[in-house]
Structure formats: structure tokens, C-alpha cells
PDB file of N, CA and C in Angstrom:
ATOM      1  N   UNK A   1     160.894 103.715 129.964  1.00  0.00           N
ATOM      2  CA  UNK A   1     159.630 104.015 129.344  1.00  0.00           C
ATOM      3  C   UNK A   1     159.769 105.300 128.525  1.00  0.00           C
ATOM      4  N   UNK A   2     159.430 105.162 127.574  1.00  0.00           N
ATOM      5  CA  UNK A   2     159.507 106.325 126.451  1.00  0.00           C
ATOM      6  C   UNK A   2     158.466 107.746 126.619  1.00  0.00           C
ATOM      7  N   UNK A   3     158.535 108.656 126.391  1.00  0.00           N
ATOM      8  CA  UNK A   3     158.084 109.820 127.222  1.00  0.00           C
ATOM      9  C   UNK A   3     156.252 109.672 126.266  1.00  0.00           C
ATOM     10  N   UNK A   4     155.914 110.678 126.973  1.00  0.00           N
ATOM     11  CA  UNK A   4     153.738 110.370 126.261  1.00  0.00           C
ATOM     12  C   UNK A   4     154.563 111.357 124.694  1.00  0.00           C
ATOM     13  N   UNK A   5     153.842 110.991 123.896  1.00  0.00           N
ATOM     14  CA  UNK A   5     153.432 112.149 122.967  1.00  0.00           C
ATOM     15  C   UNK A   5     152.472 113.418 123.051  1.00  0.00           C
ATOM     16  N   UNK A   6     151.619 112.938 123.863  1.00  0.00           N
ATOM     17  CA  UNK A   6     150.520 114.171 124.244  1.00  0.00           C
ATOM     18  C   UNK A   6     149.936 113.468 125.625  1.00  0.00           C
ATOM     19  N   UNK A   7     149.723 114.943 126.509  1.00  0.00           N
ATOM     20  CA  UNK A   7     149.086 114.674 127.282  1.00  0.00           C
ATOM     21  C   UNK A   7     147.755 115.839 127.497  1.00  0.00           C
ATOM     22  N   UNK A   8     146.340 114.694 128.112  1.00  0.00           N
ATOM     23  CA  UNK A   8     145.419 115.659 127.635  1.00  0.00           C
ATOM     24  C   UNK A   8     145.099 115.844 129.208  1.00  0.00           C
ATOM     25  N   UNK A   9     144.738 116.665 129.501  1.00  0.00           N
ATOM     26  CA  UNK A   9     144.247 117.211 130.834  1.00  0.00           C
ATOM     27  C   UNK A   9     143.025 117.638 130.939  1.00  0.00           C
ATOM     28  N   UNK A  10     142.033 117.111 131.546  1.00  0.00           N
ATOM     29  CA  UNK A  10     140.748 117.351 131.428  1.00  0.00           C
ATOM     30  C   UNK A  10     140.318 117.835 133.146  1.00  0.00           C
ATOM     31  N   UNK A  11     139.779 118.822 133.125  1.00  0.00           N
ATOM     32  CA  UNK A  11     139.194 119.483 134.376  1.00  0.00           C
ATOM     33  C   UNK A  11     138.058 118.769 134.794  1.00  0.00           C
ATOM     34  N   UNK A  12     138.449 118.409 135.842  1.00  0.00           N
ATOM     35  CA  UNK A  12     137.019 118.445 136.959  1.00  0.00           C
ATOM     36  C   UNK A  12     137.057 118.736 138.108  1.00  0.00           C
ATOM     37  N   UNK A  13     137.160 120.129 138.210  1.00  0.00           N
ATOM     38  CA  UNK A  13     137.011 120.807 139.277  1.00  0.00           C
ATOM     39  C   UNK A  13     135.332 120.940 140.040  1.00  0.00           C
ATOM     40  N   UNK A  14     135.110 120.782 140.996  1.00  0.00           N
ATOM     41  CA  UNK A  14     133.735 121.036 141.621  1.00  0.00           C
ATOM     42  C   UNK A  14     133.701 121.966 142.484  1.00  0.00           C
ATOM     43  N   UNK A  15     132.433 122.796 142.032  1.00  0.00           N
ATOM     44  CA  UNK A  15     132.106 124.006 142.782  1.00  0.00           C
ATOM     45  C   UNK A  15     130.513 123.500 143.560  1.00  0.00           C
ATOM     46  N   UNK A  16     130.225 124.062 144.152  1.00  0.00           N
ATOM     47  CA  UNK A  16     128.804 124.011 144.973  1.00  0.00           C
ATOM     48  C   UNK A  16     127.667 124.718 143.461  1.00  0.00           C
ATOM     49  N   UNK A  17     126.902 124.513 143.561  1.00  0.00           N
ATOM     50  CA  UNK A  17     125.749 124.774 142.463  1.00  0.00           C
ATOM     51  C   UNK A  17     125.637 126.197 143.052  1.00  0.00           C
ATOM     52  N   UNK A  18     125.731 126.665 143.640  1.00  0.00           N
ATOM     53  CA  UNK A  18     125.073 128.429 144.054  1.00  0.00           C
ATOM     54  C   UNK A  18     126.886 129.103 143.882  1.00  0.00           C
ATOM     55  N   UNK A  19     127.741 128.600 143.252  1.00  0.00           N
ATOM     56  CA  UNK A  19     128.621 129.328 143.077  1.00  0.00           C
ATOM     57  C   UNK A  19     128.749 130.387 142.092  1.00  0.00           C
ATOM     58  N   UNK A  20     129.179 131.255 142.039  1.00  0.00           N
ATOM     59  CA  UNK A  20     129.613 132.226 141.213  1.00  0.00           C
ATOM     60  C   UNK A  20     129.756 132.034 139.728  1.00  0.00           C
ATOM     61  N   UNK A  21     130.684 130.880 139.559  1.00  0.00           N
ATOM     62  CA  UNK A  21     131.058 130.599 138.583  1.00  0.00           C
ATOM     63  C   UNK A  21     131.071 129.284 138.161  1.00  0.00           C
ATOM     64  N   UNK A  22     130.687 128.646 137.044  1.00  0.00           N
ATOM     65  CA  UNK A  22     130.125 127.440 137.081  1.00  0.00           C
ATOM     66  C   UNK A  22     131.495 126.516 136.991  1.00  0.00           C
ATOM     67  N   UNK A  23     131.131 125.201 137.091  1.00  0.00           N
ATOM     68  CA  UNK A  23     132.010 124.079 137.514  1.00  0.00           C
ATOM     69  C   UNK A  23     132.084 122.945 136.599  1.00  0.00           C
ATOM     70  N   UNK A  24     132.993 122.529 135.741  1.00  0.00           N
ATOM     71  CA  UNK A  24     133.252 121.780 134.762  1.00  0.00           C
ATOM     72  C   UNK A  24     132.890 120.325 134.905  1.00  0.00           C
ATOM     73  N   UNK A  25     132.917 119.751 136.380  1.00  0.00           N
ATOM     74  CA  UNK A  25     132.531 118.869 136.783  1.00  0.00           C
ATOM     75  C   UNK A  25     131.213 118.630 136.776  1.00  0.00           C
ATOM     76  N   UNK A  26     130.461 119.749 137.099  1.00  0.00           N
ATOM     77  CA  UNK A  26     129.061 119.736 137.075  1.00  0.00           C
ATOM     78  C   UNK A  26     128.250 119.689 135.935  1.00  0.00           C
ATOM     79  N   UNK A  27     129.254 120.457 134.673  1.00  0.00           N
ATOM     80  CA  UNK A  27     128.993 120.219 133.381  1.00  0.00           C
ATOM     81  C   UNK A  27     129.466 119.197 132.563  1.00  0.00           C
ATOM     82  N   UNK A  28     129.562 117.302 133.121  1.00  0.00           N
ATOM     83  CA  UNK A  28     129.707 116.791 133.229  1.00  0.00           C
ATOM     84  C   UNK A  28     131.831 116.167 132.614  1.00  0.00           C
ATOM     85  N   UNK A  29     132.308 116.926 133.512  1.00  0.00           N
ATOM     86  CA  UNK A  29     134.008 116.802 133.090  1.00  0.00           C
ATOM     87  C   UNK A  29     134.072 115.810 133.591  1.00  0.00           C
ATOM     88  N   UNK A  30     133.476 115.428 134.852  1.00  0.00           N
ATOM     89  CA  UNK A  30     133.703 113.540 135.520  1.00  0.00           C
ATOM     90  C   UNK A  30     133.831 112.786 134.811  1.00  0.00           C
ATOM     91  N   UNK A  31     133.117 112.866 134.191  1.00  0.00           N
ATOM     92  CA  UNK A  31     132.734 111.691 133.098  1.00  0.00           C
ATOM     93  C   UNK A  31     133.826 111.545 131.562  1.00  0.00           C
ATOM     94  N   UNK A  32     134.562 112.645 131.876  1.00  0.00           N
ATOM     95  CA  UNK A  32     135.377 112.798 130.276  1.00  0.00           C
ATOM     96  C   UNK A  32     136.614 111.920 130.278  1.00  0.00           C
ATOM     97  N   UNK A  33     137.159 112.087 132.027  1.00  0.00           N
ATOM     98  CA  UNK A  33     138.570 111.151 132.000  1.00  0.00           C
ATOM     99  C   UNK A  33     138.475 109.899 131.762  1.00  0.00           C
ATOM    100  N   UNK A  34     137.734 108.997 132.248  1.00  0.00           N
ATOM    101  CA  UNK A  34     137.640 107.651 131.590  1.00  0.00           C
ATOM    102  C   UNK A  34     136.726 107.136 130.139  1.00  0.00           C
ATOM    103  N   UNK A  35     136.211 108.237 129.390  1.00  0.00           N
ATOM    104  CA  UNK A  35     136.087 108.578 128.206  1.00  0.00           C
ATOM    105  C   UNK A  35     136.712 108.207 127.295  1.00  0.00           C
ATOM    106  N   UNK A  36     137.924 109.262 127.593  1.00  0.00           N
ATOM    107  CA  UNK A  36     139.459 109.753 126.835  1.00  0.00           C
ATOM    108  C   UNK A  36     140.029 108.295 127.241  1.00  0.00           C
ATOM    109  N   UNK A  37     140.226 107.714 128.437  1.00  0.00           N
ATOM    110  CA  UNK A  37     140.759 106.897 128.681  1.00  0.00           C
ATOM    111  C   UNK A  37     140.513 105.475 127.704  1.00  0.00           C
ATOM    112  N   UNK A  38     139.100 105.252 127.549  1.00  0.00           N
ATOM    113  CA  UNK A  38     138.656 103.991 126.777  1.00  0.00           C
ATOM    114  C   UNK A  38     138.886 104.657 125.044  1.00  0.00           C
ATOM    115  N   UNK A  39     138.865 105.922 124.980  1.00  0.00           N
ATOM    116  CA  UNK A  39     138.881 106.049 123.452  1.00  0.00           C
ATOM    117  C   UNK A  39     140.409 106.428 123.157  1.00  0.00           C
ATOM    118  N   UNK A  40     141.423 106.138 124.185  1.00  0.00           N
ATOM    119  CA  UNK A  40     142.952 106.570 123.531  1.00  0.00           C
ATOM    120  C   UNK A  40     143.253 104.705 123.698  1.00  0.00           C
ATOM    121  N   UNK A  41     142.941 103.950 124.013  1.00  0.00           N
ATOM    122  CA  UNK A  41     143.110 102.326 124.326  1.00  0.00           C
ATOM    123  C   UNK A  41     142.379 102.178 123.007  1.00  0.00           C
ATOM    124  N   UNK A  42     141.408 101.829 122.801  1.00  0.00           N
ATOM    125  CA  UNK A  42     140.606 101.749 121.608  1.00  0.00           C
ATOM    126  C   UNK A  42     141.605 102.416 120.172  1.00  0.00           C
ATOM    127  N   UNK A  43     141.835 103.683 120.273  1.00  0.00           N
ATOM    128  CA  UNK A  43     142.259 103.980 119.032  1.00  0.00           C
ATOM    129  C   UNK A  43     144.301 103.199 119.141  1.00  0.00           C
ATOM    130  N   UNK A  44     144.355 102.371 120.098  1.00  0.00           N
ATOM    131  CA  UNK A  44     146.053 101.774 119.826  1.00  0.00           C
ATOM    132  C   UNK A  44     146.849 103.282 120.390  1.00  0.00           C
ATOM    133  N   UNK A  45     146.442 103.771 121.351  1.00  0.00           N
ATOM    134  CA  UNK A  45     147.279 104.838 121.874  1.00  0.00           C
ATOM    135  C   UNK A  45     148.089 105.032 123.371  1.00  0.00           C
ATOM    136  N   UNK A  46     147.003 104.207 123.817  1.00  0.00           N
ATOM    137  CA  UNK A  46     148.104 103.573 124.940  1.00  0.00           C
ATOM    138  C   UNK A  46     149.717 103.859 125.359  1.00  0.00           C
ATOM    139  N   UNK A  47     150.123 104.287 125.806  1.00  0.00           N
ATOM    140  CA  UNK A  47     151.639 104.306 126.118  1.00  0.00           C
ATOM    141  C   UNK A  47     152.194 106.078 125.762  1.00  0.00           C
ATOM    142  N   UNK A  48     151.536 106.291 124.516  1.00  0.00           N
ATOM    143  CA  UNK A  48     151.719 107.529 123.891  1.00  0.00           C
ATOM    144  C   UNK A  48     150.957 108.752 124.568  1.00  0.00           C
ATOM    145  N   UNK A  49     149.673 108.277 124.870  1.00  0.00           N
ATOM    146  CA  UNK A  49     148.281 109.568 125.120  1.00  0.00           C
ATOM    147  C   UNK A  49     148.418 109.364 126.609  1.00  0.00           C
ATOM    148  N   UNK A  50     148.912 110.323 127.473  1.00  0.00           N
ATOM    149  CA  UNK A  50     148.490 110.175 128.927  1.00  0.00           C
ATOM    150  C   UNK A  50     147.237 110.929 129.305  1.00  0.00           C
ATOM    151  N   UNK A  51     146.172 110.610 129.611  1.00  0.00           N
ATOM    152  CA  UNK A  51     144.648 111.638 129.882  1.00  0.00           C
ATOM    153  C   UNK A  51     144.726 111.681 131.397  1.00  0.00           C
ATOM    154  N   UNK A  52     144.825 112.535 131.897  1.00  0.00           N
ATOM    155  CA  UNK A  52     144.825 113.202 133.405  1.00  0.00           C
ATOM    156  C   UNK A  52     143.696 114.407 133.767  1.00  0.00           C
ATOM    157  N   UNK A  53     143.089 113.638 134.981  1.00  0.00           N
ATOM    158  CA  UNK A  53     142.336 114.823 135.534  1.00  0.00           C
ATOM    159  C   UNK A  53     143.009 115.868 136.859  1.00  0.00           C
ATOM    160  N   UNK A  54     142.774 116.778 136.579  1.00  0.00           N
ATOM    161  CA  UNK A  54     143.243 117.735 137.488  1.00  0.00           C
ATOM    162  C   UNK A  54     141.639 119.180 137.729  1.00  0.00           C
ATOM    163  N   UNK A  55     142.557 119.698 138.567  1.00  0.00           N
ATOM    164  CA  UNK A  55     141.697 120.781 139.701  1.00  0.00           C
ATOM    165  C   UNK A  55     141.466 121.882 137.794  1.00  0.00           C
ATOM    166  N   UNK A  56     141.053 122.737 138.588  1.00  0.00           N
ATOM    167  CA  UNK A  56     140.954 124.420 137.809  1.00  0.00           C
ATOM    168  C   UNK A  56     141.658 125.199 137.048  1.00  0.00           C
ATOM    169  N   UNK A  57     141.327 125.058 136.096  1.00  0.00           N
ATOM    170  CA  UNK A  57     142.311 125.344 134.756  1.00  0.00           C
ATOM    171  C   UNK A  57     141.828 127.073 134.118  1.00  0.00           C
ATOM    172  N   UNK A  58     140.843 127.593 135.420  1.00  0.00           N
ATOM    173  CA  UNK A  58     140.611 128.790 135.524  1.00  0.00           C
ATOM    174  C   UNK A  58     139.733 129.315 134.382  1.00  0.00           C
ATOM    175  N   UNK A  59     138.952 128.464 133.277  1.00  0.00           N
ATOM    176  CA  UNK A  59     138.048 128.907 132.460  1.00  0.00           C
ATOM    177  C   UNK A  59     137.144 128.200 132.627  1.00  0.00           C
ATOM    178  N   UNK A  60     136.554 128.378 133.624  1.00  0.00           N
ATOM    179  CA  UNK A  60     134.955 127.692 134.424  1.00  0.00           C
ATOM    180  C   UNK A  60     133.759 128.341 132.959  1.00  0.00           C
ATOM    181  N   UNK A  61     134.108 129.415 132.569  1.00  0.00           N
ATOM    182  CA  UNK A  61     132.863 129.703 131.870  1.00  0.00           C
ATOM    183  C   UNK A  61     132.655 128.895 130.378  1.00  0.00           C
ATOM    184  N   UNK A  62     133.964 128.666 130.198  1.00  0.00           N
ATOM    185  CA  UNK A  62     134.075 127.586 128.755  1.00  0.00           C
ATOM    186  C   UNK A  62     133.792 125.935 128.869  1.00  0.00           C
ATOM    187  N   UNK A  63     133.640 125.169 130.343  1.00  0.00           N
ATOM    188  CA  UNK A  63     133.686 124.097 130.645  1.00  0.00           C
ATOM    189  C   UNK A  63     132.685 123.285 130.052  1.00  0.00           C
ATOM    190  N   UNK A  64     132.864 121.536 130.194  1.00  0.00           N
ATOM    191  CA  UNK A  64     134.031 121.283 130.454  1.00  0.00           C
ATOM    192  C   UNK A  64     135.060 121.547 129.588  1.00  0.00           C
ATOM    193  N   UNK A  65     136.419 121.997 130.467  1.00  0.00           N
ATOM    194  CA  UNK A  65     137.626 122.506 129.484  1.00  0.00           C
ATOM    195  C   UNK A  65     138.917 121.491 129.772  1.00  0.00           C
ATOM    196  N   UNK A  66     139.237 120.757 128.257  1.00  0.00           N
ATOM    197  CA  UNK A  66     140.396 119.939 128.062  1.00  0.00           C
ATOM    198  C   UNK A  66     141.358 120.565 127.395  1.00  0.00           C
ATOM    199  N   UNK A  67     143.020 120.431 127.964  1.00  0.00           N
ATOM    200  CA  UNK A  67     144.020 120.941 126.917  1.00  0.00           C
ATOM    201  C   UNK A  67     144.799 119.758 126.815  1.00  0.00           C
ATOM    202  N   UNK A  68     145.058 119.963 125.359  1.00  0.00           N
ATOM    203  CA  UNK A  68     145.836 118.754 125.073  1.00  0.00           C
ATOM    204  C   UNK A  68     147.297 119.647 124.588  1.00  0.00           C
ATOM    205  N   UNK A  69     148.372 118.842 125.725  1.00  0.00           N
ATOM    206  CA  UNK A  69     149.766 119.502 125.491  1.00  0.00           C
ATOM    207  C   UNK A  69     150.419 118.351 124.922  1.00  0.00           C
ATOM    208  N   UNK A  70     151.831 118.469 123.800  1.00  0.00           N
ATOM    209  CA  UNK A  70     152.289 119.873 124.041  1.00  0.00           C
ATOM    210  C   UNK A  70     151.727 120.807 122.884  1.00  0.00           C
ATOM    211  N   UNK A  71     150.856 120.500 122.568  1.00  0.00           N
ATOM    212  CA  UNK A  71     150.137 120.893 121.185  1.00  0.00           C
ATOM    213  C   UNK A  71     149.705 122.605 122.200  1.00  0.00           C
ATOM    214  N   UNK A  72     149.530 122.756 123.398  1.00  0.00           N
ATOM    215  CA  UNK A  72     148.762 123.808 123.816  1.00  0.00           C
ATOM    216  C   UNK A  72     147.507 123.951 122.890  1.00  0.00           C
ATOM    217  N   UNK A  73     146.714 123.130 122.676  1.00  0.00           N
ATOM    218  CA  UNK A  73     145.027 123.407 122.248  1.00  0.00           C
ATOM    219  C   UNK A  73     144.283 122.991 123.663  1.00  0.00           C
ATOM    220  N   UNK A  74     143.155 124.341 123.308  1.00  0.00           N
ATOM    221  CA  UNK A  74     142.603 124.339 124.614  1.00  0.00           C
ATOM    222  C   UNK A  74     140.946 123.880 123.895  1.00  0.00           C
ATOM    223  N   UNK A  75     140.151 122.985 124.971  1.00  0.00           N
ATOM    224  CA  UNK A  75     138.971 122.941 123.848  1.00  0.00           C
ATOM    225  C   UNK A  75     138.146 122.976 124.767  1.00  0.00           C
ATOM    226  N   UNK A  76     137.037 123.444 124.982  1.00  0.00           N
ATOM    227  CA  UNK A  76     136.003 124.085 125.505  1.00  0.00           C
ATOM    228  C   UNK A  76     134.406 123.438 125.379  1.00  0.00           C
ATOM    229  N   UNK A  77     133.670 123.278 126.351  1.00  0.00           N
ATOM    230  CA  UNK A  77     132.388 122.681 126.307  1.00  0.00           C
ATOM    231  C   UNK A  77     132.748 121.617 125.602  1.00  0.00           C
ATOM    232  N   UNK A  78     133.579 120.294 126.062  1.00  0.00           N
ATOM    233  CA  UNK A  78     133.416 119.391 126.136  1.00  0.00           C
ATOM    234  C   UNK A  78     132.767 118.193 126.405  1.00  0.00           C
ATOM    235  N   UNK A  79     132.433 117.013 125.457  1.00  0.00           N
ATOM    236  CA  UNK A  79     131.294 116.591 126.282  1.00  0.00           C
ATOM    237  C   UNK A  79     131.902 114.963 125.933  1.00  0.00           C
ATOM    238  N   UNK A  80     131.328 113.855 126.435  1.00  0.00           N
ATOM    239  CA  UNK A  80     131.407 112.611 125.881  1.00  0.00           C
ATOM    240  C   UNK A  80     131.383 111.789 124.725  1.00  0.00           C
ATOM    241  N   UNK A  81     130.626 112.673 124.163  1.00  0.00           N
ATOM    242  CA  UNK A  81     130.660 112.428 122.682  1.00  0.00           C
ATOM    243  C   UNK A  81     131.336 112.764 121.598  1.00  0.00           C
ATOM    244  N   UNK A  82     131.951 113.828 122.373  1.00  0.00           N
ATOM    245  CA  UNK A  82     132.869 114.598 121.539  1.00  0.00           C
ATOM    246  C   UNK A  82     134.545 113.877 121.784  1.00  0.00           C
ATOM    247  N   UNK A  83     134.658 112.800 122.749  1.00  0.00           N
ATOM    248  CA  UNK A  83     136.106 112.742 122.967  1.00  0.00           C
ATOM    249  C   UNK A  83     136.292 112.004 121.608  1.00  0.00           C
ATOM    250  N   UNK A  84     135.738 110.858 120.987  1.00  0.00           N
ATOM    251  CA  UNK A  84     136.176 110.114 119.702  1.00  0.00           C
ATOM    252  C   UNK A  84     136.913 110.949 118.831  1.00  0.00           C
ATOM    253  N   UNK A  85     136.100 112.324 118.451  1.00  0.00           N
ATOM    254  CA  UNK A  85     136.638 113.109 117.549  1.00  0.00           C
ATOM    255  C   UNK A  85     137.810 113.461 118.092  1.00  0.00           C
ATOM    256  N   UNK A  86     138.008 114.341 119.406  1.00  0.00           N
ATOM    257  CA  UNK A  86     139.250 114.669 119.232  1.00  0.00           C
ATOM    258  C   UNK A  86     140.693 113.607 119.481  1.00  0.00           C
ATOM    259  N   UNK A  87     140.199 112.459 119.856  1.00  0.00           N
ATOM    260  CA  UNK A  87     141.312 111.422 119.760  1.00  0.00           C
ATOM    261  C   UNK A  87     141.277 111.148 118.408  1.00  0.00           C
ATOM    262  N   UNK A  88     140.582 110.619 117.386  1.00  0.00           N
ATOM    263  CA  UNK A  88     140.880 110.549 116.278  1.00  0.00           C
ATOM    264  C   UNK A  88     141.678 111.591 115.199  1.00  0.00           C
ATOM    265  N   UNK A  89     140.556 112.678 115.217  1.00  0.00           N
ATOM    266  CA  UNK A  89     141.215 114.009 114.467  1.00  0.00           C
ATOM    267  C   UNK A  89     142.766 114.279 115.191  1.00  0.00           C
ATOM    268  N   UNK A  90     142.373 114.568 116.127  1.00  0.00           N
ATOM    269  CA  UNK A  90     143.666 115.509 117.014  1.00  0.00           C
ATOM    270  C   UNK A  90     145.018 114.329 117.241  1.00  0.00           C
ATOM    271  N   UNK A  91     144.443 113.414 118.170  1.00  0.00           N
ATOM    272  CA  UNK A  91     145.652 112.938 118.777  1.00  0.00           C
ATOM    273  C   UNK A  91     146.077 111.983 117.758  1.00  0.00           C
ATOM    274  N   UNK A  92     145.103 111.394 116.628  1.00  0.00           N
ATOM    275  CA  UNK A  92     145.768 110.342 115.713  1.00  0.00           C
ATOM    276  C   UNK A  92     146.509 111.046 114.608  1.00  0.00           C
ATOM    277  N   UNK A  93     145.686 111.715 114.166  1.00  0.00           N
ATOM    278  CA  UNK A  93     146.200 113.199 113.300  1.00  0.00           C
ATOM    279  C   UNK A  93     146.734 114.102 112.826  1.00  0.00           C
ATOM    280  N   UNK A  94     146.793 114.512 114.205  1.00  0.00           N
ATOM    281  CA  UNK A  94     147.260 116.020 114.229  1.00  0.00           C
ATOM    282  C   UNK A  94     146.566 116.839 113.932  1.00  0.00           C
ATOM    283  N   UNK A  95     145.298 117.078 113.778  1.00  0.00           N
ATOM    284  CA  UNK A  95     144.177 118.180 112.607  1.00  0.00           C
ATOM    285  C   UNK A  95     143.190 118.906 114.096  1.00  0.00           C
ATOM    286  N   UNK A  96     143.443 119.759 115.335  1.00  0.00           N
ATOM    287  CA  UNK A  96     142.272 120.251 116.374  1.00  0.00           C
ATOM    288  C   UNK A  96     141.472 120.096 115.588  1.00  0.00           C
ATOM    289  N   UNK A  97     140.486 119.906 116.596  1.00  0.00           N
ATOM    290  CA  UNK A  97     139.185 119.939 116.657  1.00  0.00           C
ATOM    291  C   UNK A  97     138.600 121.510 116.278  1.00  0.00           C
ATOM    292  N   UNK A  98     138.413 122.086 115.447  1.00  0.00           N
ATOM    293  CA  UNK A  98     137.815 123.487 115.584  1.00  0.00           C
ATOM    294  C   UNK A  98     136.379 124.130 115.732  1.00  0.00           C
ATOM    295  N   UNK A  99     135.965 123.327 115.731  1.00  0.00           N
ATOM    296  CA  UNK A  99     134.321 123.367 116.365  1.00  0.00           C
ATOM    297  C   UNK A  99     134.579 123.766 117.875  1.00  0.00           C
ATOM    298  N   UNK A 100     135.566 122.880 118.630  1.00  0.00           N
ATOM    299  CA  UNK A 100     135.752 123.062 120.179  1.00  0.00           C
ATOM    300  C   UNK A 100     136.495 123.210 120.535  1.00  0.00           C
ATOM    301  N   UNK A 101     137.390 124.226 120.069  1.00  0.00           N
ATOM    302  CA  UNK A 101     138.766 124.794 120.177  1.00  0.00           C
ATOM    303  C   UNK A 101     138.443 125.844 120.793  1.00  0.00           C
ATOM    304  N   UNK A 102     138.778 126.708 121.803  1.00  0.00           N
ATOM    305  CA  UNK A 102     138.586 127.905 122.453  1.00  0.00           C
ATOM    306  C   UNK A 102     139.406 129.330 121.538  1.00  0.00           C
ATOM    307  N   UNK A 103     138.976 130.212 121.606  1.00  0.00           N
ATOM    308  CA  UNK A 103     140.064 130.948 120.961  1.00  0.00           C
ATOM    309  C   UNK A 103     141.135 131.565 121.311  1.00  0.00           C
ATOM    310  N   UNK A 104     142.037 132.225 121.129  1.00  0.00           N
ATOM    311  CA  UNK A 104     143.026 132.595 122.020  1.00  0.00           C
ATOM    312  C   UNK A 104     142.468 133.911 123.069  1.00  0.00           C
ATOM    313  N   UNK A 105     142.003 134.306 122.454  1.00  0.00           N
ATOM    314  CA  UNK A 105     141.123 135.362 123.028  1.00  0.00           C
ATOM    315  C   UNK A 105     140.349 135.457 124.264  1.00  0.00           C
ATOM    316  N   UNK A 106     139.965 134.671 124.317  1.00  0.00           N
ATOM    317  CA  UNK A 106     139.219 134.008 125.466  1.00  0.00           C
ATOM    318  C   UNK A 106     140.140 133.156 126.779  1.00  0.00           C
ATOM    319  N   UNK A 107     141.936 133.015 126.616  1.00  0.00           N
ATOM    320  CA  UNK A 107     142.009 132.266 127.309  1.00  0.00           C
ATOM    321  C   UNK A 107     142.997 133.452 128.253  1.00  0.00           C
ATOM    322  N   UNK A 108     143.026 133.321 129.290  1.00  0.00           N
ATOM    323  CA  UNK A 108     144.246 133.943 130.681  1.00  0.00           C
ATOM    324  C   UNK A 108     143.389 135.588 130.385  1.00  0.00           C
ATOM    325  N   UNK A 109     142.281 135.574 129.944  1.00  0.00           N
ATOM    326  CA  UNK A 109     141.769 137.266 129.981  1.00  0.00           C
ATOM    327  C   UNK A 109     140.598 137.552 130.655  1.00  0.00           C
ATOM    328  N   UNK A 110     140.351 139.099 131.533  1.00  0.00           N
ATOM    329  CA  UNK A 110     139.487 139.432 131.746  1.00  0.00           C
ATOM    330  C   UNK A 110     138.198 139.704 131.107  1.00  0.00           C
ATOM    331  N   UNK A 111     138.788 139.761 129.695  1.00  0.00           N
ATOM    332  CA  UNK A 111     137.514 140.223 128.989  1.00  0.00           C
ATOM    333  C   UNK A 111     136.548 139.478 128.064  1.00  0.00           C
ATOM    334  N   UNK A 112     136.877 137.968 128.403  1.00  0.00           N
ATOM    335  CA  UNK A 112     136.200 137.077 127.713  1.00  0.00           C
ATOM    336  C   UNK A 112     134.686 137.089 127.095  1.00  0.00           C
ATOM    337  N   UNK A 113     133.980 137.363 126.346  1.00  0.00           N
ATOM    338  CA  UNK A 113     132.504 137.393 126.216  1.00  0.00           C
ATOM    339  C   UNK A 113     131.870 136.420 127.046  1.00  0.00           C
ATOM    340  N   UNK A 114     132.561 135.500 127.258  1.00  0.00           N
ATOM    341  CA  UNK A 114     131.293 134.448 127.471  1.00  0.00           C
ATOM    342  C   UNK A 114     131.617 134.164 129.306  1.00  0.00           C
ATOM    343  N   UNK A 115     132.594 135.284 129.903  1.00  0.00           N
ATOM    344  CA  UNK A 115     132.109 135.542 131.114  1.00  0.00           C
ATOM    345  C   UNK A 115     131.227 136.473 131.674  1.00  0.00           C
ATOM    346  N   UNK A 116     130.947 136.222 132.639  1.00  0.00           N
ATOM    347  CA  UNK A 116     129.484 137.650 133.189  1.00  0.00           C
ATOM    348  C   UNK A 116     129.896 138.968 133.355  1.00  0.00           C
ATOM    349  N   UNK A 117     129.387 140.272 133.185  1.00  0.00           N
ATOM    350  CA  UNK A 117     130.295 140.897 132.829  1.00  0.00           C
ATOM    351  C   UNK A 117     130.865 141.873 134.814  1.00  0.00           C
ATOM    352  N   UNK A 118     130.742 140.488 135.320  1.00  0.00           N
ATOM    353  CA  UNK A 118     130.711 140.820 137.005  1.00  0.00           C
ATOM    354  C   UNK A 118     132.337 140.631 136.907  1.00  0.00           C
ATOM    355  N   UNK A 119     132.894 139.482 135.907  1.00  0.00           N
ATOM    356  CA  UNK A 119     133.931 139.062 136.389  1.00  0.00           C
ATOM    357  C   UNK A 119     135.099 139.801 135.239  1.00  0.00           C
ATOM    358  N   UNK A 120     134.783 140.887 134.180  1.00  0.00           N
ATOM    359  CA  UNK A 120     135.090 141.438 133.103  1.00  0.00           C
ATOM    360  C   UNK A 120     135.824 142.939 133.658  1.00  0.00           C
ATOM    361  N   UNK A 121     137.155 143.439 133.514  1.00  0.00           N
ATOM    362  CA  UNK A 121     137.661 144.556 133.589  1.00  0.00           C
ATOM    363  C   UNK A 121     137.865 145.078 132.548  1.00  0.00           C
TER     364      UNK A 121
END
């Protein structure tokens, strides 16, 4: 079997609603893997696009958060409606999504804006 061309990883991690920090799952990431799944079949991608859900990808405040490797684009507040575009643009393409692209700035840092500034050094 010939190796994926891209694989997209979509979070759905679940936190309890009184948590600290919000939960990608809750901001409906459940719902994105078989999404991605019917819109990489649909666009003839099959074999190439592997879409995998996994745990905590540690930017709860950007969720839901998908990276599509080996491209390393990280894309942020993800939603269902939005997967067409980035399988079309992105994975048929090559062109991110930049509307829902995270910035670099924002990713592996304490000082993100759009965390609280409880969790900010």
C-alpha cells in the first residue's frame, strides 16, 4: 500500500463543561472526523487523505483544531462546513485555507491572545 499524501488530524478531545479550558469536542470536533471522512471519498481521495481523530493537540482555545501534515497547517475553529473547503482548496490543491489557518504565533506559546490571560506568562 502506497504511503497517505496527507494526513489530517482532527481533535476531539473532551473536557467537562466547568473546565478551565474549553474542549474541541464540545465545540463540535465530533462531528468533523466523519465529515473529512465523506468529503475526502467524495472528492476521489481515498487511499491518499488519511483523517484521524486523536486526544489534545494542546490549543483548546483555537478549537475545533485540525492539522493537516505533512503540510504542518494548523487550522483553527473548525466547523462542518468548513471541511469541503479545506479538502478542496488544501488537500486537492495545495492553496491553505487562510481564513482558518492559525498563525504561527499562536501555536506551542504562552502568550497567545486568544488565551485567558490566567493561562499567559
Amino acid at each position: 500500500m502506497a504511503k497517505f499524501k496527507h494526513h489530517v488530524f482532527i481533535c476531539t478531545n473532551e473536557r467537562d463543561q466547568s473546565a478551565s479550558r474549553p474542549s474541541c469536542s464540545n465545540g463540535g470536533g465530533g462531528k468533523l472526523k466523519s465529515a473529512f471522512k465523506e468529503a475526502v471519498k467524495d472528492a476521489g481521495l481515498k487511499g491518499q487523505v488519511r483523517a484521524n481523530e486523536l486526544g489534545c493537540l494542546d490549543q483548546c482555545e483555537h478549537g475545533p483544531v485540525v492539522v493537516v501534515y505533512p503540510d504542518a497547517v494548523w487550522y483553527g475553529s473548525v466547523h462542518a462546513k468548513d471541511v469541503e473547503e479545506i479538502v478542496n482548496q488544501h488537500l486537492l490543491h495545495g492553496r491553505p485555507v487562510e481564513r482558518l489557518r492559525l498563525a504561527d504565533t499562536c501555536l506551542n506559546t504562552e502568550s497567545c491572545p486568544h488565551k485567558p490571560a490566567s493561562k499567559r506568562k
